[in-house]
Protein backbone atom coordinates (compact mmCIF):
# COMPACT_ATOMS: atom_id res chain seq x y z
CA UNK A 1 0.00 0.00 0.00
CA UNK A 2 1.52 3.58 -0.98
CA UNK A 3 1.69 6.35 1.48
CA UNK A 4 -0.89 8.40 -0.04
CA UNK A 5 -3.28 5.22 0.41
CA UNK A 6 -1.96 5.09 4.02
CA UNK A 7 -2.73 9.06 4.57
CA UNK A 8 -6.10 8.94 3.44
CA UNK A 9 -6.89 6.23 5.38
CA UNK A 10 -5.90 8.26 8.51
CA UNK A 11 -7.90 11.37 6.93
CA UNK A 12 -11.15 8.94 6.70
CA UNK A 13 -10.81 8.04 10.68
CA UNK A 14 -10.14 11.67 11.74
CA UNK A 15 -12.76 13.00 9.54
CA UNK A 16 -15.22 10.25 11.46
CA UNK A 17 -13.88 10.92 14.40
CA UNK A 18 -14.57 14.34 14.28
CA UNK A 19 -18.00 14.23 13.34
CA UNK A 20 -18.83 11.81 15.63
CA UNK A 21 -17.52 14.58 18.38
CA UNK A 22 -18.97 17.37 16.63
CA UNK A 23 -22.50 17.08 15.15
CA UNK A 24 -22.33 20.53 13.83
CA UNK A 25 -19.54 19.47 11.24
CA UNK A 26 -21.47 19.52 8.04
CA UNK A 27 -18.60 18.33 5.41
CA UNK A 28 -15.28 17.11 5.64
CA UNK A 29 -12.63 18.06 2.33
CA UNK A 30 -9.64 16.43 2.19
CA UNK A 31 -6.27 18.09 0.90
CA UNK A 32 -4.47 14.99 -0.66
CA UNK A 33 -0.67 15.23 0.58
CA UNK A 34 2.37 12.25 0.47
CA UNK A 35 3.25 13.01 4.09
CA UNK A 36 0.69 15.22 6.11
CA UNK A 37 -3.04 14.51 6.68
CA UNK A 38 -5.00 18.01 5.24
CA UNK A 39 -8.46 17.90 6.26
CA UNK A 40 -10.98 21.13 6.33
CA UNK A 41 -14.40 20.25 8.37
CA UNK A 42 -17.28 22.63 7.69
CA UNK A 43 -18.75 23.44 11.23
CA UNK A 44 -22.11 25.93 11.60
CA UNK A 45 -20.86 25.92 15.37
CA UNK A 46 -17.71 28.29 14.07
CA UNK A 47 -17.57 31.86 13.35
CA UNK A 48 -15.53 33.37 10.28
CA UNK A 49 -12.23 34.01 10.24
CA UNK A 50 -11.43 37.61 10.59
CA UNK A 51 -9.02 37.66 8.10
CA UNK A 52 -10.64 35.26 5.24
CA UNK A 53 -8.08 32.57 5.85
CA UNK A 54 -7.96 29.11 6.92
CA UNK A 55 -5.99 28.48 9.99
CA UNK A 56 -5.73 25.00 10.78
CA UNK A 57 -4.37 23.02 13.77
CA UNK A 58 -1.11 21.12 13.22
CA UNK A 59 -0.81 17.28 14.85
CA UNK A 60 2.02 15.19 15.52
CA UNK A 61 1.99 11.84 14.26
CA UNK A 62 0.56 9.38 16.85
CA UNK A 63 1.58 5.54 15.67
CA UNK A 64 0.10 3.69 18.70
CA UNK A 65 -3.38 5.34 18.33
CA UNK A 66 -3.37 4.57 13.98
CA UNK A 67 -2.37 7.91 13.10
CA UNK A 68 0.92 7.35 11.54
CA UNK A 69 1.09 11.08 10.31
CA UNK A 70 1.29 14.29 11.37
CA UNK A 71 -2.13 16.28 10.30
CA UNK A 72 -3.41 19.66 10.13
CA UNK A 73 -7.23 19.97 10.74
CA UNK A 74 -8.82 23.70 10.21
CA UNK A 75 -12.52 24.33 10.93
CA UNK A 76 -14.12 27.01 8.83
CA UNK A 77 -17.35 28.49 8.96
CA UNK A 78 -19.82 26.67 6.22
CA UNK A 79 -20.08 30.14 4.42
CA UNK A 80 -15.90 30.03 3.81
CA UNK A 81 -15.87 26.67 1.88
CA UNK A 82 -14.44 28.05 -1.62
CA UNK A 83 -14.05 31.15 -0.17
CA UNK A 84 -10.78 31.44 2.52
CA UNK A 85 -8.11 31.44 1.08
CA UNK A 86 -5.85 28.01 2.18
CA UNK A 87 -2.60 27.87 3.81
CA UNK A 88 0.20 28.18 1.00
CA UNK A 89 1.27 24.84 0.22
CA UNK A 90 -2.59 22.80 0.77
CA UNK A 91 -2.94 23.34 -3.32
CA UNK A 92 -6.58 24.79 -4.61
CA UNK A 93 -10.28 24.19 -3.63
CA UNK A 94 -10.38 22.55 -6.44
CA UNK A 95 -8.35 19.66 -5.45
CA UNK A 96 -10.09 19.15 -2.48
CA UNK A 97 -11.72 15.84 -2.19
CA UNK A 98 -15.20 15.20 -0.11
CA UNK A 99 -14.88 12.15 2.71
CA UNK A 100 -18.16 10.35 3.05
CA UNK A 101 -19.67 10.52 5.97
């Protein structure tokens, strides 16, 4: 299995995770990325971002709980989605890809 198999398979479980913890998560986009989980959740529950930007939270890798990977989760304001502008390196909106849910 490649490492981008092995990343997205950690994005599905935090992207479950999370909206299992957080019923006002709407949508999860992933950002696909070799090394680094990228995941944006849509959450009614959070206010805009003051500057129009997507600030996510960075992750260390964690190995004995299945999260090989480091990660960077952001949660934007269902309003934002296409509309913050993402951290430098995450690519385009347009290569984001919806988890199921």
């Amino acid at each position: 299995m490649g490492n981008k198999d092995v990343i997205k398979r950690q994005a599905e479980k935090l992207a479950k995770a999370n909206r299992e913890a957080e019923p006002t998560i709407s949508d999860v986009y992933w950002f696909p990325h070799d090394e680094e989980v990228r995941l944006i959740e849509l959450d009614s529950a959070v206010p805009r971002s003051p500057d129009n930007r997507v600030h996510p939270f960075h992750f260390r890798p964690a190995p004995s709980q299945g999260l090989p990977a480091p990660s960077g989760v952001a949660l934007i304001s269902p309003d934002e989605f296409r509309q913050a502008e993402l951290p430098e390196d995450w690519g385009t909106w347009d290569q984001a890809e919806k988890l199921a849910g």
